[in-house]
Protein backbone atom coordinates (compact mmCIF):
# COMPACT_ATOMS: atom_id res chain seq x y z
CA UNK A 1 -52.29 27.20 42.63
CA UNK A 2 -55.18 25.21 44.69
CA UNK A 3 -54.84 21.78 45.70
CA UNK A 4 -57.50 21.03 42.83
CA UNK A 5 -55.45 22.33 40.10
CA UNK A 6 -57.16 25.41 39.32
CA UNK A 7 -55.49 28.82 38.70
CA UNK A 8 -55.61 32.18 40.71
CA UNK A 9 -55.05 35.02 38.25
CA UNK A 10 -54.75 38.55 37.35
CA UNK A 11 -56.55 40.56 34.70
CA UNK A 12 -56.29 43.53 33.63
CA UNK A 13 -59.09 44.51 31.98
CA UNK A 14 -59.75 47.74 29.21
CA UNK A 15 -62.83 49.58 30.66
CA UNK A 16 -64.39 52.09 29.03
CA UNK A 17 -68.23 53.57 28.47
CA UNK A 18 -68.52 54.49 25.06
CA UNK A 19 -66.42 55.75 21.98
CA UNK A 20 -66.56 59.32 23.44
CA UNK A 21 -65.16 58.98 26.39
CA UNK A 22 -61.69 58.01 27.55
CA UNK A 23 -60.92 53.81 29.21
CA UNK A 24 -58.47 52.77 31.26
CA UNK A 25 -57.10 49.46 32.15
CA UNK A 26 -58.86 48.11 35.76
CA UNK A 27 -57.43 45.37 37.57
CA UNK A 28 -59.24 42.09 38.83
CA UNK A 29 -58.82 39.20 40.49
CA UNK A 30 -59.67 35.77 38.89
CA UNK A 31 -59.11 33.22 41.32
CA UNK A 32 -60.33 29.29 41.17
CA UNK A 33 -60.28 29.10 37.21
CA UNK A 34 -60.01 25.62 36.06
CA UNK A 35 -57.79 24.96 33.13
CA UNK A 36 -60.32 23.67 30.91
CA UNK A 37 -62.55 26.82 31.15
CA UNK A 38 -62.54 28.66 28.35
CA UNK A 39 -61.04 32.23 28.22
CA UNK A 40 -64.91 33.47 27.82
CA UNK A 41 -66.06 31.06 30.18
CA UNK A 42 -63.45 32.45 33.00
CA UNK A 43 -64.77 36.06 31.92
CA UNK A 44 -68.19 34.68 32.85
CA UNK A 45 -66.76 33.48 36.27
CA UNK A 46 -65.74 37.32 36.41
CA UNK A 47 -68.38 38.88 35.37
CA UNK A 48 -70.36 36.63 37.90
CA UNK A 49 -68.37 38.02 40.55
CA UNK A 50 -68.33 41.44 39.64
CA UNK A 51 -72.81 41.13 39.48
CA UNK A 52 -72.90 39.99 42.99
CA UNK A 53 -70.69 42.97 44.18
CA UNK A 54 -73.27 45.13 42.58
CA UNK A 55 -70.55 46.38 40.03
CA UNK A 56 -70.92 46.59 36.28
CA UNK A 57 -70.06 43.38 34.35
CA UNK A 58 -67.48 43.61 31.49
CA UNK A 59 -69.13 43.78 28.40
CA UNK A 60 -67.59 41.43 25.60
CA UNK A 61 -69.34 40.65 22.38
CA UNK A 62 -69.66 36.59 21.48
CA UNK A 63 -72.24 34.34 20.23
CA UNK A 64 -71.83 30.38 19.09
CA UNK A 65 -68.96 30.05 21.06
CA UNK A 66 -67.93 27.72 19.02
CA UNK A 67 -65.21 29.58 16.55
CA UNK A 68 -67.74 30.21 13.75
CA UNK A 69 -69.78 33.91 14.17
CA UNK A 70 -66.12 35.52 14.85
CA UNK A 71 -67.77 37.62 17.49
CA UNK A 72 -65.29 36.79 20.01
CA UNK A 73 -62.28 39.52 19.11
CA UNK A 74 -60.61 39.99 21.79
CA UNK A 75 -56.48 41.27 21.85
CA UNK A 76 -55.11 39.17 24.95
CA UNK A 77 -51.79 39.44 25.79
CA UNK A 78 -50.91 41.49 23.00
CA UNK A 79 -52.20 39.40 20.58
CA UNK A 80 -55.42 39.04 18.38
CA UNK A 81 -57.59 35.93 20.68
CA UNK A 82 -54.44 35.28 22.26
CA UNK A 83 -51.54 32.54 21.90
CA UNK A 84 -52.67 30.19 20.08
CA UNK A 85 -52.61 29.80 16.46
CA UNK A 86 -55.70 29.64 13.88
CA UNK A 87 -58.29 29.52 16.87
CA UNK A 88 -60.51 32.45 18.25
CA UNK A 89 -60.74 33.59 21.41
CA UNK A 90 -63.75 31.21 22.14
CA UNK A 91 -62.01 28.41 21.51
CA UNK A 92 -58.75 29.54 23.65
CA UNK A 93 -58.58 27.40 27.06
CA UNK A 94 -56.79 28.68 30.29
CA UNK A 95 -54.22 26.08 30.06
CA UNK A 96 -52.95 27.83 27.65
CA UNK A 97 -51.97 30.01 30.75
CA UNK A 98 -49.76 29.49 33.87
CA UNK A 99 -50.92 30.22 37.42
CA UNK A 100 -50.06 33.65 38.70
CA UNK A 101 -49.73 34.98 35.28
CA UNK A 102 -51.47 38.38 34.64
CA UNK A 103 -53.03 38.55 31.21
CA UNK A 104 -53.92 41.73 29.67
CA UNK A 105 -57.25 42.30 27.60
CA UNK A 106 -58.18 45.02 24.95
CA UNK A 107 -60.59 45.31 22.28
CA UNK A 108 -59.28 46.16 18.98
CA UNK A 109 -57.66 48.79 17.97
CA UNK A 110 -58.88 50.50 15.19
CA UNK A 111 -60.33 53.80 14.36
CA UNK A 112 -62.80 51.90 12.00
CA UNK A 113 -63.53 49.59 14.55
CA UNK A 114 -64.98 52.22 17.57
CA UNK A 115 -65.30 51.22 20.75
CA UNK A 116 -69.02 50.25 22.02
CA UNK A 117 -68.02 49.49 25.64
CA UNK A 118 -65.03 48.26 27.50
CA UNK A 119 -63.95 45.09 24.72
CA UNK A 120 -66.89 45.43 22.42
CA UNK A 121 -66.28 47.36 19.17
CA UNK A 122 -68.64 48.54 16.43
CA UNK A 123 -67.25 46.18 13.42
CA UNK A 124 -70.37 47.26 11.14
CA UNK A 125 -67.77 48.85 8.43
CA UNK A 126 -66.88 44.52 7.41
CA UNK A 127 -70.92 44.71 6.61
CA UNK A 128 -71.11 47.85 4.34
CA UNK A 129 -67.67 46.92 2.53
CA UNK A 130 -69.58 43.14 1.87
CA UNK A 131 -72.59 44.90 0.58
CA UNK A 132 -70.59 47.51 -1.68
CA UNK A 133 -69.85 44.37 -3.76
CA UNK A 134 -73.49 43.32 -3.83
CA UNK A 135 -74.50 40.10 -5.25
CA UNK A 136 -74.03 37.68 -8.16
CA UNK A 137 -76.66 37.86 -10.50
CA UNK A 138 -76.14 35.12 -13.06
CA UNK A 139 -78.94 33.12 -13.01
CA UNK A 140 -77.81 29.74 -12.57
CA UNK A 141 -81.58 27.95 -12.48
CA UNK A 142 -82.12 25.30 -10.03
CA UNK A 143 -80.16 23.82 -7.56
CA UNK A 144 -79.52 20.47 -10.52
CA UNK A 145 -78.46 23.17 -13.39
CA UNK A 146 -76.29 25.16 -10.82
CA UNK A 147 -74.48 21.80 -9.82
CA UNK A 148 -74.16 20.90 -13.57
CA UNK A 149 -71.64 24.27 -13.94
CA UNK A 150 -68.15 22.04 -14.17
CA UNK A 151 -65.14 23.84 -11.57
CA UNK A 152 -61.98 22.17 -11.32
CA UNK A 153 -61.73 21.36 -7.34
CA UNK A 154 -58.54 23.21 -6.90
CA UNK A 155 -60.50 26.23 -8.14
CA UNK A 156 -63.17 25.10 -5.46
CA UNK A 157 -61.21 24.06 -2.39
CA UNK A 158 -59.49 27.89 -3.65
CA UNK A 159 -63.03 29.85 -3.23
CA UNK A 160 -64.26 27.64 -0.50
CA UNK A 161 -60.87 28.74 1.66
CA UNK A 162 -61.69 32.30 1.00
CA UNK A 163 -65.22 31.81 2.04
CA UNK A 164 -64.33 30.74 5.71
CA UNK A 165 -62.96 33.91 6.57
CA UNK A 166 -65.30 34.89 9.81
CA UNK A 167 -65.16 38.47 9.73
CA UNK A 168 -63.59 38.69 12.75
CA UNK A 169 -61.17 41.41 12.57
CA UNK A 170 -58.13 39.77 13.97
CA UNK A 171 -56.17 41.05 10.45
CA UNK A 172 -56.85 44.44 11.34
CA UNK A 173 -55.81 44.33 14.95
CA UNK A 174 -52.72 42.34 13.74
CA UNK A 175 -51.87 45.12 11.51
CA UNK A 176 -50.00 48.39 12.24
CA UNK A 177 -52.09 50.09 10.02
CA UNK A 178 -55.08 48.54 10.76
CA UNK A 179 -55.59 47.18 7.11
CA UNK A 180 -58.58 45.05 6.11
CA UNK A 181 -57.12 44.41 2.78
CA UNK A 182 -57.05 40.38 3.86
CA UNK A 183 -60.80 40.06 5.18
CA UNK A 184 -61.66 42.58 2.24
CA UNK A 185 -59.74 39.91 -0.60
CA UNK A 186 -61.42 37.14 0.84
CA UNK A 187 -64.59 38.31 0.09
CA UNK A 188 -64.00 39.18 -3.58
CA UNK A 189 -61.76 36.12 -3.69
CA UNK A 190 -64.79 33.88 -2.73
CA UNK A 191 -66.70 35.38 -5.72
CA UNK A 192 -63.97 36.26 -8.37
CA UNK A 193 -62.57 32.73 -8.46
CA UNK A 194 -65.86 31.34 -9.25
CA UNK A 195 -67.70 31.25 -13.06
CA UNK A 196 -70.95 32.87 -11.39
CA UNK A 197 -68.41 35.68 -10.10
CA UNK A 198 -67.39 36.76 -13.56
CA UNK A 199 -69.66 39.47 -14.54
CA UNK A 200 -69.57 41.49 -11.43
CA UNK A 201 -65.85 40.77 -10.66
CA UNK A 202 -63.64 43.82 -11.39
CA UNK A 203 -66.81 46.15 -10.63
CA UNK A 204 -67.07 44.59 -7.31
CA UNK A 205 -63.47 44.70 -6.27
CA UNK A 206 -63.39 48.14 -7.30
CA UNK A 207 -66.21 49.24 -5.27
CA UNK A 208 -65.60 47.32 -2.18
CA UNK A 209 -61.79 48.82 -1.76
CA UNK A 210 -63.59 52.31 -2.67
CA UNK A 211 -65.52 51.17 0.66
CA UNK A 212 -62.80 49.70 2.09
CA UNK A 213 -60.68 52.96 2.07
CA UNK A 214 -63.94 54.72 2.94
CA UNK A 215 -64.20 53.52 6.30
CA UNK A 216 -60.58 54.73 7.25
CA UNK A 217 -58.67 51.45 7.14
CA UNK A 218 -55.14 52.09 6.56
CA UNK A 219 -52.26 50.33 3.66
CA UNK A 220 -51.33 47.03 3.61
CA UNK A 221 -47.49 46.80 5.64
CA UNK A 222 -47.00 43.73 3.79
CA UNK A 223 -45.19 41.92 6.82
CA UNK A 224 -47.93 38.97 6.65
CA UNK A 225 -49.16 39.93 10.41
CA UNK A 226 -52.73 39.42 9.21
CA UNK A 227 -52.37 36.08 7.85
CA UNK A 228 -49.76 35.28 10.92
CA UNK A 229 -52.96 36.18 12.97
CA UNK A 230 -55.90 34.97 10.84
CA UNK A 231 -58.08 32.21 13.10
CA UNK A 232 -58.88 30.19 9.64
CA UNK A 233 -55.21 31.14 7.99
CA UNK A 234 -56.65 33.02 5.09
CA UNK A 235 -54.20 33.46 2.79
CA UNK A 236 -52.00 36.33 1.41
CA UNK A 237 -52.54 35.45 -2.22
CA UNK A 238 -55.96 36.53 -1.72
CA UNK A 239 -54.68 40.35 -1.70
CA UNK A 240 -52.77 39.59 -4.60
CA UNK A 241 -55.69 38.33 -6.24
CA UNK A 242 -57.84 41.50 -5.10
CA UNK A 243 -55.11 43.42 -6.48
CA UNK A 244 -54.67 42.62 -9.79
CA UNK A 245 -58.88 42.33 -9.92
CA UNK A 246 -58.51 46.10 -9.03
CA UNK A 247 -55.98 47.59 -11.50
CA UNK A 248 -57.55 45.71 -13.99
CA UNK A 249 -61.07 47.16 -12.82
CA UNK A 250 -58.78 50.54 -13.33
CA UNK A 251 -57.67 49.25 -17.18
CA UNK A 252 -60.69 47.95 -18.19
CA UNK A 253 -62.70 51.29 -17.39
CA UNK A 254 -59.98 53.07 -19.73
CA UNK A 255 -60.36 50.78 -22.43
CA UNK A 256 -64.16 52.04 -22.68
CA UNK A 257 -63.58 55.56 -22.22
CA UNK A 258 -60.95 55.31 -25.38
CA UNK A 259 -62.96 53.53 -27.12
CA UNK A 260 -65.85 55.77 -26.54
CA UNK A 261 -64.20 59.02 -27.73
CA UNK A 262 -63.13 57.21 -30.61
């Protein structure tokens, strides 16, 4: 270590160019990174370095920076955004680290998530699962006459938890089947535990694990990695929830073919 307290390191990084061609893990040097960098802000320093060489930077997908967008999906160490529990990689600091240490970085790993370049992945399959459950339509009126509909809070604080999932992905690297099935139940979770959910509810769980299995994510292990993992510690019940909402989906569509040929 430096006399100033910053850390010399050693990365290896996955590089590769696209989703056709094979990567490889490429060592690097990160020396001088202060402790309260953040782990994107020491891949900056990198990158930085690597630009002035004339060599290609590594590409890396963020945004806000600030644990919100979920951009930030990185597998450090083994680990979806590293060490640390319920943050994402954003928000991960290199104290978190110890000088000398080498720390390995991947992108996910998941044949629905291909690989864009080097540790960005194509995660476009969370969008068209969230738009195979389309919308509410129950027209609620105004703001005043939506705010009049009466919800118990523990009903609320219940959707509201489901609705903070980020969409990052970490449940699926977690898993050893790269399942979705937590991500995917917190967005019909958000909806189905809600009055203006209702009419839509068993049609749009239905439809979104129809998408869901469509976009080759594997079975729920049922070891709890994704939740273990989760940066905002979405629940399990949530896949409980999504799976009663589909068998019943399943019941309720026999119901009115019996009754039909009746």
């Amino acid at each position: 270590m430096s006399t100033n307290g910053n850390m010399n390191l050693t990365l290896k990084v996955w590089r590769q160019k696209n989703s056709e061609t094979p990567g490889k893990l490429v060592t690097y040097k990160a020396d001088g990174i202060s402790p309260d960098m953040s782990f994107l802000e020491m891949l900056d320093v990198v990158n930085e370095s690597l630009i002035h060489k004339g060599e290609d930077p590594i590409h890396f997908d963020h945004d806000c920076r600030e644990g919100i967008c979920g951009m930030c999906s990185l597998y450090i160490n083994g680990q979806p955004h590293g060490p640390k529990r319920a943050i994402t990689t954003c928000q991960l600091h290199m104290r978190s680290f110890h000088d000398g240490q080498t720390i390995t970085i991947e992108p996910w790993r998941a044949a629905a998530f291909p690989v864009v370049k080097d540790l960005a992945t194509d995660r476009s399959a969370f969008d068209r699962i969230q738009q195979a459950g389309g919308y509410v339509s129950v027209n609620t009126g105004g703001v005043p006459d939506a705010n009049a509909i009466a919800i118990p809070k523990v009903i609320a604080d219940e959707a509201f938890n489901s609705a903070t999932c980020i969409g990052c992905g970490a449940c699926v690297a977690a898993c050893k089947n790269a399942s979705a099935m937590l991500f995917v139940s917190a967005k019909i979770s958000q909806f189905a535990l809600l009055p203006q959910g209702q009419p839509e509810r068993y049609r749009r769980a239905q439809s979104m694990v129809a998408q869901m299995d469509a976009e080759g994510f594997g079975s729920c292990t049922n070891t709890g990695a994704c939740e273990a993992e989760c940066p905002k510690e979405i629940s399990l019940v949530n896949i409980g929830r999504m799976n009663n909402d589909y068998l019943s989906a399943k019941l309720f569509r026999q119901e009115e073919i019996t009754h039909h040929e009746e």
